[in-house]
PDB file of N, CA and C in Angstrom:
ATOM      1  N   UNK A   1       0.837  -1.187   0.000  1.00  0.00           N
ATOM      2  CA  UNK A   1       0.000   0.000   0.000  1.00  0.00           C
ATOM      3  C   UNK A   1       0.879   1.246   0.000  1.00  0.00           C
ATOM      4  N   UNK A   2       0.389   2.634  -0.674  1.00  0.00           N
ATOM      5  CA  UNK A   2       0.718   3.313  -0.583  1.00  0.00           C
ATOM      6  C   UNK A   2       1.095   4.230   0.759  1.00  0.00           C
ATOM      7  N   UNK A   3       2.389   5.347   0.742  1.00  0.00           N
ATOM      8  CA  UNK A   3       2.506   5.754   1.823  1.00  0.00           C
ATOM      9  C   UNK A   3       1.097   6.987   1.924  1.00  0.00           C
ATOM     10  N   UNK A   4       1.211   8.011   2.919  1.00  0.00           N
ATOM     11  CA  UNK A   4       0.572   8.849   3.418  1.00  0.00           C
ATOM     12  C   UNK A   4       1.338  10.082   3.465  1.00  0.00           C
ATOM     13  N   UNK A   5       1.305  10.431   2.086  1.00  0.00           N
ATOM     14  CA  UNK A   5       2.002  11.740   2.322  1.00  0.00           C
ATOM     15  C   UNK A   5       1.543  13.294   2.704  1.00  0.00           C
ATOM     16  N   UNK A   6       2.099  14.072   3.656  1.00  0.00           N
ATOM     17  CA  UNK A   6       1.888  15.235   3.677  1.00  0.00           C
ATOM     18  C   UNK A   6       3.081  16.213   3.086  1.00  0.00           C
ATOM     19  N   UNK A   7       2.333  17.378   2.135  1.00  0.00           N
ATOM     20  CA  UNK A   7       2.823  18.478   1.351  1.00  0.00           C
ATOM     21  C   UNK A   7       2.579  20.251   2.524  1.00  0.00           C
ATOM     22  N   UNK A   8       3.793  20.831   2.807  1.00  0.00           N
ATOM     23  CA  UNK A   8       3.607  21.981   3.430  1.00  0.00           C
ATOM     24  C   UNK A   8       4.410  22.860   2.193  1.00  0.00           C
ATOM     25  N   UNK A   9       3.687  23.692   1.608  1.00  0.00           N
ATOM     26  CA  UNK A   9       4.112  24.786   0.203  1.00  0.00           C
ATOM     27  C   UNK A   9       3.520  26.221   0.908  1.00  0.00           C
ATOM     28  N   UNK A  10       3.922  26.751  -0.206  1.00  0.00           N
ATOM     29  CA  UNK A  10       3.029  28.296  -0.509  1.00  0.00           C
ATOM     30  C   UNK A  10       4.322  29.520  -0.072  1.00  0.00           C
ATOM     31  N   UNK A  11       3.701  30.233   0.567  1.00  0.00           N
ATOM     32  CA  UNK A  11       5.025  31.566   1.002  1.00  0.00           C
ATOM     33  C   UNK A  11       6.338  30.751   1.624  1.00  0.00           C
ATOM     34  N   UNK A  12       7.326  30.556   1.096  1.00  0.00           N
ATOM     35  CA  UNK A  12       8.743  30.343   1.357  1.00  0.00           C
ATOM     36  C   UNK A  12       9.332  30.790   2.815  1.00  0.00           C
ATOM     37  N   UNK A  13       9.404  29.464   3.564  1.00  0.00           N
ATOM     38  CA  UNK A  13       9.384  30.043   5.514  1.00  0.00           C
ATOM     39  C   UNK A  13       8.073  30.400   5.896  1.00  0.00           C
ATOM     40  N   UNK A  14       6.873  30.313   5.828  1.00  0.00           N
ATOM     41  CA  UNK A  14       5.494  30.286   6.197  1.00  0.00           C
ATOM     42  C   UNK A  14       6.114  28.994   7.348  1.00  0.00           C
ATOM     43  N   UNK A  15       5.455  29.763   8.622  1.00  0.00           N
ATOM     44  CA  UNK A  15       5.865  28.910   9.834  1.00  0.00           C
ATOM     45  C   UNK A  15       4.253  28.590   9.957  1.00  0.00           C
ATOM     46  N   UNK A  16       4.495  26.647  10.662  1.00  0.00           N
ATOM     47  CA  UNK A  16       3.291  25.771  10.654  1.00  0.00           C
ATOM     48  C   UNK A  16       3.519  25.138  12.115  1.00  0.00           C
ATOM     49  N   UNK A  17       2.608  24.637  12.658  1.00  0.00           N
ATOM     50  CA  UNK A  17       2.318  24.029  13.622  1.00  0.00           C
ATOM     51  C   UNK A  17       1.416  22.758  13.138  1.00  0.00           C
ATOM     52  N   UNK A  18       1.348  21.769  13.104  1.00  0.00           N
ATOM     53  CA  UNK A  18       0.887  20.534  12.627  1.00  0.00           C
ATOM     54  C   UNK A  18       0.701  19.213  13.432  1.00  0.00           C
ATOM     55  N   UNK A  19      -1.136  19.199  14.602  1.00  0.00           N
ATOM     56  CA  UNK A  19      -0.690  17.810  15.417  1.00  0.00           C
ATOM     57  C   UNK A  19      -0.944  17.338  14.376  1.00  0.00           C
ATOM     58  N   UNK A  20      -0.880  15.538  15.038  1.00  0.00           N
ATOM     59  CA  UNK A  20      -1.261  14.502  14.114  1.00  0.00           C
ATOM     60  C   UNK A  20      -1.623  13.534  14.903  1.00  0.00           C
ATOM     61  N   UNK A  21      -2.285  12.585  14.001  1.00  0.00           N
ATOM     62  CA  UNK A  21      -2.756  10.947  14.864  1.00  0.00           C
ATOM     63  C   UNK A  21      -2.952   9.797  13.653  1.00  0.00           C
ATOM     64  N   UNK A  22      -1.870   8.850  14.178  1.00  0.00           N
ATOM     65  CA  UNK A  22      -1.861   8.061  13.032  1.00  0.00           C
ATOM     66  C   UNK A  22      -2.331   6.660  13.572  1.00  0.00           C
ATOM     67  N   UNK A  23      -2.563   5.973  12.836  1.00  0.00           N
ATOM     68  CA  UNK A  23      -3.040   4.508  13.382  1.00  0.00           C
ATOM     69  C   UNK A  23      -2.610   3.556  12.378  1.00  0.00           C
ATOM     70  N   UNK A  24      -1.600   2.416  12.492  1.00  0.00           N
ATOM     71  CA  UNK A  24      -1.935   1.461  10.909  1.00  0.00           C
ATOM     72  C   UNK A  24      -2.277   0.563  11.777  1.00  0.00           C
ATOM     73  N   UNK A  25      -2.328  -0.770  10.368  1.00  0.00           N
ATOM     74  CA  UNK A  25      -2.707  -2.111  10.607  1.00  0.00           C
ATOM     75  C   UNK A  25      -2.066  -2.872  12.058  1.00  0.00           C
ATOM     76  N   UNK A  26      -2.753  -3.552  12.908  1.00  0.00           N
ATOM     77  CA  UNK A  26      -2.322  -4.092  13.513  1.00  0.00           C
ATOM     78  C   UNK A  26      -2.976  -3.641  15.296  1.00  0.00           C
ATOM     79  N   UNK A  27      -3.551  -2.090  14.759  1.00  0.00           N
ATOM     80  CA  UNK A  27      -3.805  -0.907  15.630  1.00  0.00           C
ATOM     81  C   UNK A  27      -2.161  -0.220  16.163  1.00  0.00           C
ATOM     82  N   UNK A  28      -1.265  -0.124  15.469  1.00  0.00           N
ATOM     83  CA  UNK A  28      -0.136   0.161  16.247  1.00  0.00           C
ATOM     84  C   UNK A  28      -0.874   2.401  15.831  1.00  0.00           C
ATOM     85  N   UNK A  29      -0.305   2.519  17.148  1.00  0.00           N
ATOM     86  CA  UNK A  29      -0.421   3.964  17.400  1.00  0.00           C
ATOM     87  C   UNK A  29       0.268   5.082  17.251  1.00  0.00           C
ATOM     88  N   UNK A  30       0.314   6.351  16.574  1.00  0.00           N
ATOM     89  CA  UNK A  30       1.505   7.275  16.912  1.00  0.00           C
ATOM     90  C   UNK A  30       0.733   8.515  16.451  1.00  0.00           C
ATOM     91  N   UNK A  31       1.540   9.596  17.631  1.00  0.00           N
ATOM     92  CA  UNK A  31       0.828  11.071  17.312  1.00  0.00           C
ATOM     93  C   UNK A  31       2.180  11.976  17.573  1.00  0.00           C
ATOM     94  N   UNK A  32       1.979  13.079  17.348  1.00  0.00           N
ATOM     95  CA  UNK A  32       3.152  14.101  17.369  1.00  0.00           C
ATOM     96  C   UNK A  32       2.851  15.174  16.886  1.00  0.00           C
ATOM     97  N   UNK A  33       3.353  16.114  16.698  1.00  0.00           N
ATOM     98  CA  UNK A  33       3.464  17.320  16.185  1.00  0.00           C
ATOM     99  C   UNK A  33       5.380  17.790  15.263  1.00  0.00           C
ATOM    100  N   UNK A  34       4.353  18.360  14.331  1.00  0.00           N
ATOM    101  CA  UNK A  34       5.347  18.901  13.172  1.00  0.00           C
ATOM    102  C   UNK A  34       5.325  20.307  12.918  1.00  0.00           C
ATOM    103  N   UNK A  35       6.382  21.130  13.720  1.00  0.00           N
ATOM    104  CA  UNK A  35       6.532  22.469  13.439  1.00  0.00           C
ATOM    105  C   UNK A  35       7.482  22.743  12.738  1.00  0.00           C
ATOM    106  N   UNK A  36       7.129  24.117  11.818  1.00  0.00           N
ATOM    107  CA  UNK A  36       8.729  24.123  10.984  1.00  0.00           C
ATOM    108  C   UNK A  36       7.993  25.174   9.773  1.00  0.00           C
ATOM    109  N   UNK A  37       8.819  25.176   8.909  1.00  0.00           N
ATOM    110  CA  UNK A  37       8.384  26.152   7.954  1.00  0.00           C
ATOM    111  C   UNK A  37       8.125  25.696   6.274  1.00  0.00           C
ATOM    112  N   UNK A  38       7.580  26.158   5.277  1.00  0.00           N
ATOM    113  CA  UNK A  38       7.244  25.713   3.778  1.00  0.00           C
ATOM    114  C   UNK A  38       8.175  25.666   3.255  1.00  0.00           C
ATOM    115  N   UNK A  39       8.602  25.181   2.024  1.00  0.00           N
ATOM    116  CA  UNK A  39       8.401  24.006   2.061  1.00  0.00           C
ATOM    117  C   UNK A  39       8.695  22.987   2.698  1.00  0.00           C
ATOM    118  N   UNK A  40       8.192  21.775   3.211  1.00  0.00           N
ATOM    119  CA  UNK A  40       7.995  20.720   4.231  1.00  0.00           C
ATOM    120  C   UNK A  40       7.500  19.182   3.355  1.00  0.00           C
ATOM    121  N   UNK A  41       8.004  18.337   3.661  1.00  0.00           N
ATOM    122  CA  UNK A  41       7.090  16.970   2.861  1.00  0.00           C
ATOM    123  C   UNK A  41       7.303  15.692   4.334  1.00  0.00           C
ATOM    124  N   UNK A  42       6.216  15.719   4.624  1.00  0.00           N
ATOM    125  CA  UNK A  42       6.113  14.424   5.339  1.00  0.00           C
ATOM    126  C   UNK A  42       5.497  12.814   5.086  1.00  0.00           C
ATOM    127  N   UNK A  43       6.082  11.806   5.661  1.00  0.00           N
ATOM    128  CA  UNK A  43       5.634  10.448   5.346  1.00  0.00           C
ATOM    129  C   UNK A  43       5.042   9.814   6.012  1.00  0.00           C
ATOM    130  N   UNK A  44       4.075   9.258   6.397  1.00  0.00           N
ATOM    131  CA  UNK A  44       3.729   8.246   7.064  1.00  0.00           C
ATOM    132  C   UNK A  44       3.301   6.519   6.351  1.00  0.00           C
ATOM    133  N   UNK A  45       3.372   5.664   6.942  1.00  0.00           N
ATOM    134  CA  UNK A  45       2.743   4.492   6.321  1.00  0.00           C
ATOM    135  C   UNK A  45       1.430   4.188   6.382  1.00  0.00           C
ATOM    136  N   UNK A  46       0.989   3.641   5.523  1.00  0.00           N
ATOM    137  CA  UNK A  46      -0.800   4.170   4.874  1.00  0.00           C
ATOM    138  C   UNK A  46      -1.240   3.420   6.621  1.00  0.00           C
ATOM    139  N   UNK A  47      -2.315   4.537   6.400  1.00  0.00           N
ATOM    140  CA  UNK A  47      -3.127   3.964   7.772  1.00  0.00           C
ATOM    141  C   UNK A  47      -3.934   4.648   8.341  1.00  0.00           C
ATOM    142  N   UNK A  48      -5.252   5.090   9.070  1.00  0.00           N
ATOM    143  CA  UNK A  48      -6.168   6.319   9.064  1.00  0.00           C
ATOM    144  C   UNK A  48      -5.128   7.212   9.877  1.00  0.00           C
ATOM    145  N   UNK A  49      -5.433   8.235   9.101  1.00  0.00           N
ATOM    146  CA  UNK A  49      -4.475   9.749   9.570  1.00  0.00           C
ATOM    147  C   UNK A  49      -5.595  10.837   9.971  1.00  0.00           C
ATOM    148  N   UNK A  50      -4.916  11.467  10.923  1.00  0.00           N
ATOM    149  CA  UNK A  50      -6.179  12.449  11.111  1.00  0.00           C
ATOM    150  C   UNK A  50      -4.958  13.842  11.513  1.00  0.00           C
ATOM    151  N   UNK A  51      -5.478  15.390  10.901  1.00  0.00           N
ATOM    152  CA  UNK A  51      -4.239  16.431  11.172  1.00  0.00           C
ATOM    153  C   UNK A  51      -4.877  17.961  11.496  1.00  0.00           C
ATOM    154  N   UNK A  52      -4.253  18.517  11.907  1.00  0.00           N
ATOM    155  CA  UNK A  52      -4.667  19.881  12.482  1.00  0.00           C
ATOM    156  C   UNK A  52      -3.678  20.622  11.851  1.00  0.00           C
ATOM    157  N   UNK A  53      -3.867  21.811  11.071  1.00  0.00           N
ATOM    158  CA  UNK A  53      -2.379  22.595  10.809  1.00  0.00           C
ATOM    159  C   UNK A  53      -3.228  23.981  11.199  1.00  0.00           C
ATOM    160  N   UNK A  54      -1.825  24.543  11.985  1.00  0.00           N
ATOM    161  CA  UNK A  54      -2.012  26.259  12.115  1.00  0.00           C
ATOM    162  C   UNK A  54      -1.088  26.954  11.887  1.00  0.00           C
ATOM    163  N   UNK A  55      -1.327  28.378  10.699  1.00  0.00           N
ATOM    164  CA  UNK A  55      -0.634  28.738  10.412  1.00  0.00           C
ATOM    165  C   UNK A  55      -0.520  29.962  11.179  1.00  0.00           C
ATOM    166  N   UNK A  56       1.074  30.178  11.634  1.00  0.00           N
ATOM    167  CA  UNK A  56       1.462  30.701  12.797  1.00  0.00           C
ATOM    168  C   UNK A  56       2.185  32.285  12.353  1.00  0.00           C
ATOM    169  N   UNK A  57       1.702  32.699  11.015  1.00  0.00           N
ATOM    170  CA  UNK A  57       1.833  34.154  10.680  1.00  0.00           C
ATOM    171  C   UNK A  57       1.050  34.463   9.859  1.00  0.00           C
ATOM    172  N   UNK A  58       0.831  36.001   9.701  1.00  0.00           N
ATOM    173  CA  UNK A  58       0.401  37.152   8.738  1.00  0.00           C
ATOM    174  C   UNK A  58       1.431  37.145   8.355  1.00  0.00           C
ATOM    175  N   UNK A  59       0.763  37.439   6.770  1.00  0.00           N
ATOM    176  CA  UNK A  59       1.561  38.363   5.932  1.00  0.00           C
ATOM    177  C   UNK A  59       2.061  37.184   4.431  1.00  0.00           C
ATOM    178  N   UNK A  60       1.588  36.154   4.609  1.00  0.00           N
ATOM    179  CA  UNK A  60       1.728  34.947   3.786  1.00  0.00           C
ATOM    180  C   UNK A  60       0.883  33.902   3.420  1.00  0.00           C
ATOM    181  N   UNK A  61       1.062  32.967   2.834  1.00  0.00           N
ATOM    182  CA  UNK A  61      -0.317  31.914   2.389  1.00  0.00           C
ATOM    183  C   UNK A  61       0.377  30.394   2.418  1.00  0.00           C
ATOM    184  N   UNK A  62      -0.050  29.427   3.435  1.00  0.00           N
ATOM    185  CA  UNK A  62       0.364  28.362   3.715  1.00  0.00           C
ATOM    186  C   UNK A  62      -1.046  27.326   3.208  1.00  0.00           C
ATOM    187  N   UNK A  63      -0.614  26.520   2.099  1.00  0.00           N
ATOM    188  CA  UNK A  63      -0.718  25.313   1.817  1.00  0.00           C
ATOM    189  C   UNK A  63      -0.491  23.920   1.747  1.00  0.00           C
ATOM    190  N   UNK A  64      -1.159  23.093   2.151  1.00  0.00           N
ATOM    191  CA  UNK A  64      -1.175  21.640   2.683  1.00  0.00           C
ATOM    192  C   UNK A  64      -1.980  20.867   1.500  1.00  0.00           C
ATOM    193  N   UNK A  65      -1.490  19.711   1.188  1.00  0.00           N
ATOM    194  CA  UNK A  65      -1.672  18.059   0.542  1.00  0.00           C
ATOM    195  C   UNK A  65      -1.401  17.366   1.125  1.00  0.00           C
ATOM    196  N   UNK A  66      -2.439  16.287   1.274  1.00  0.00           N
ATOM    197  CA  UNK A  66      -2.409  15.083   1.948  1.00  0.00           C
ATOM    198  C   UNK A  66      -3.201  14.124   0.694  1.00  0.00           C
ATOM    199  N   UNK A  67      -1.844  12.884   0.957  1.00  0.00           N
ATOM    200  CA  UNK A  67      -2.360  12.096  -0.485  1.00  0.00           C
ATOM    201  C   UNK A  67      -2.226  10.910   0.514  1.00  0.00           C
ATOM    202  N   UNK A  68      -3.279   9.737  -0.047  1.00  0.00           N
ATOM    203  CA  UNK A  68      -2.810   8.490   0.525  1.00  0.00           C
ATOM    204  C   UNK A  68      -4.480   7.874   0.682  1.00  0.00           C
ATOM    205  N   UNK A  69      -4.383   6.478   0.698  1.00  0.00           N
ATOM    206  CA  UNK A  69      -5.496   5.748   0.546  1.00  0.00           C
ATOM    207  C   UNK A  69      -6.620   5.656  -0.408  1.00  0.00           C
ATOM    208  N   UNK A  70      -6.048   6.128  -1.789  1.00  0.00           N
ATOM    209  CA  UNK A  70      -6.632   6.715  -3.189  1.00  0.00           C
ATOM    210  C   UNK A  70      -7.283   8.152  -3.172  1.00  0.00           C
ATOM    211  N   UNK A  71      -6.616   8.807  -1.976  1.00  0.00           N
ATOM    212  CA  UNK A  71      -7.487  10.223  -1.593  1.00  0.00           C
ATOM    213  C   UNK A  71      -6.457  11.389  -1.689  1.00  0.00           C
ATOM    214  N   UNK A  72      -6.658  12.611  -2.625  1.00  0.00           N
ATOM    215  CA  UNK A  72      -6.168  13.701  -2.135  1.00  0.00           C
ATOM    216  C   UNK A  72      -7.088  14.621  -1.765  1.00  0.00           C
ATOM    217  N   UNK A  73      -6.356  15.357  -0.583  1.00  0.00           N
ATOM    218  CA  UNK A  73      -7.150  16.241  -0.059  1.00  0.00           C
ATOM    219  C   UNK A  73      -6.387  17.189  -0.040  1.00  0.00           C
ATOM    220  N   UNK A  74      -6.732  18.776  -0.219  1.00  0.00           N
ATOM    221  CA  UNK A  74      -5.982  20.145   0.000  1.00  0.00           C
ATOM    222  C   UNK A  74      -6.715  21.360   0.357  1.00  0.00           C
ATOM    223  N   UNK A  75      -5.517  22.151   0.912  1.00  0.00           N
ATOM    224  CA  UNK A  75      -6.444  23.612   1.710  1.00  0.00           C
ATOM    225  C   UNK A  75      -5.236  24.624   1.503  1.00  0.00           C
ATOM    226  N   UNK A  76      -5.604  25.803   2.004  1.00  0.00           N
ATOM    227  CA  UNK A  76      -4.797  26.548   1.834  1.00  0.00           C
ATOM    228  C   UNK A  76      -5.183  27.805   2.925  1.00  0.00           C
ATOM    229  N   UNK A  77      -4.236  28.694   3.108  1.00  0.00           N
ATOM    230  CA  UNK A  77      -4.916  29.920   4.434  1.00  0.00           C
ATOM    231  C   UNK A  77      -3.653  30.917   4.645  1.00  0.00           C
ATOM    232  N   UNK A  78      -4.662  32.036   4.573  1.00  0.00           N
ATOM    233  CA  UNK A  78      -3.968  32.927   4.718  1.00  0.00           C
ATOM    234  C   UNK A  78      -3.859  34.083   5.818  1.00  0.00           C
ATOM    235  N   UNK A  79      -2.989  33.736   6.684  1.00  0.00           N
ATOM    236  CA  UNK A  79      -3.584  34.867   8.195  1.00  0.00           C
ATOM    237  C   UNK A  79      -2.745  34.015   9.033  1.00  0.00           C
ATOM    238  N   UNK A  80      -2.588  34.600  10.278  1.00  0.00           N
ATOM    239  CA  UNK A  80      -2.411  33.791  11.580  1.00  0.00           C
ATOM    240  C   UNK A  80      -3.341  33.159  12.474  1.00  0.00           C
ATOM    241  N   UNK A  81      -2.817  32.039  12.826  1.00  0.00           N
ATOM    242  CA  UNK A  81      -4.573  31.242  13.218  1.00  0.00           C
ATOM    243  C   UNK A  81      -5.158  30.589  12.407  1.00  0.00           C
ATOM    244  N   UNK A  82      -5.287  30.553  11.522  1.00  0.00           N
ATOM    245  CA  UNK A  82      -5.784  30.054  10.498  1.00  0.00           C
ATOM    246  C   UNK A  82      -5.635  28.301  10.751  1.00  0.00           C
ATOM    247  N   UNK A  83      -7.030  28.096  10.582  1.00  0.00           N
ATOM    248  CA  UNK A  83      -7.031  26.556  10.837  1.00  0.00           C
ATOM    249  C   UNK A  83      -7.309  25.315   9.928  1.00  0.00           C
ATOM    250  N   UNK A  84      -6.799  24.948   9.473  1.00  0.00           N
ATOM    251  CA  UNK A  84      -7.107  23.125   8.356  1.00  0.00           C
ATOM    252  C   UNK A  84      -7.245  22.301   9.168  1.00  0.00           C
ATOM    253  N   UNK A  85      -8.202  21.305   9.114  1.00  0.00           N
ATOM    254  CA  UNK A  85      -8.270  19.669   9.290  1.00  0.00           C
ATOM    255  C   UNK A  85      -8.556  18.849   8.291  1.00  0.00           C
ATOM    256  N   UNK A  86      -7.570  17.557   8.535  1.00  0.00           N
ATOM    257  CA  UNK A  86      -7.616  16.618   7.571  1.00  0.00           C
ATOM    258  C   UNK A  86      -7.966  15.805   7.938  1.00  0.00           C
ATOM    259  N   UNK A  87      -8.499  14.346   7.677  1.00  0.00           N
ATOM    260  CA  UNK A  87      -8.476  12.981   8.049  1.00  0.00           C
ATOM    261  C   UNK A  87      -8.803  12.338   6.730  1.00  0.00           C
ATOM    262  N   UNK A  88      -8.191  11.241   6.905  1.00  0.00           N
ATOM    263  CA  UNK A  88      -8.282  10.063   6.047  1.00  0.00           C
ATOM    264  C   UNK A  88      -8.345   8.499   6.631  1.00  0.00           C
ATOM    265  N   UNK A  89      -9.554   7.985   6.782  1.00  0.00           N
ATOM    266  CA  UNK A  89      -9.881   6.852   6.989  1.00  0.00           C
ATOM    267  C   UNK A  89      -9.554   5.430   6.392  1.00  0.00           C
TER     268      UNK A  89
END
């Protein structure tokens, strides 16, 4: 199966805050958080994902992709505070 990828683009250094909650086969568990700035590409192994991103300035436009389980999903935001949720089952 495919992995679970996440895409962080848009304004160049757009600072993100990103929890997460992952689950694969087997029920094995893992959550965390991913702070850092655009561009960003994260991996996980296919499995229901669920994500929160906040974008942690004005003055820029932070965009997110999440591909995985024959699903893409995308958002985009512009402001501080600014809130996305993802999940994929």
């Amino acid at each position: 199966m495919a992995d679970i990828v996440v895409r962080f683009s848009g304004t160049q250094g757009i600072p993100f805050t990103a929890q997460w909650e992952w689950t694969g086969s087997g029920q094995e568990h893992r959550s965390g958080t991913w702070a850092g700035r655009a561009p960003r590409v994260e991996r996980l192994p296919d499995g229901r994902f669920s994500m929160t991103v906040i974008q942690q300035a004005s003055g820029g436009r932070l965009e997110v992709l999440v591909t995985g389980r024959g699903n893409r999903s995308s958002s985009s935001s512009s402001g501080a505070g600014a809130t996305m949720l993802f999940s994929l089952q």
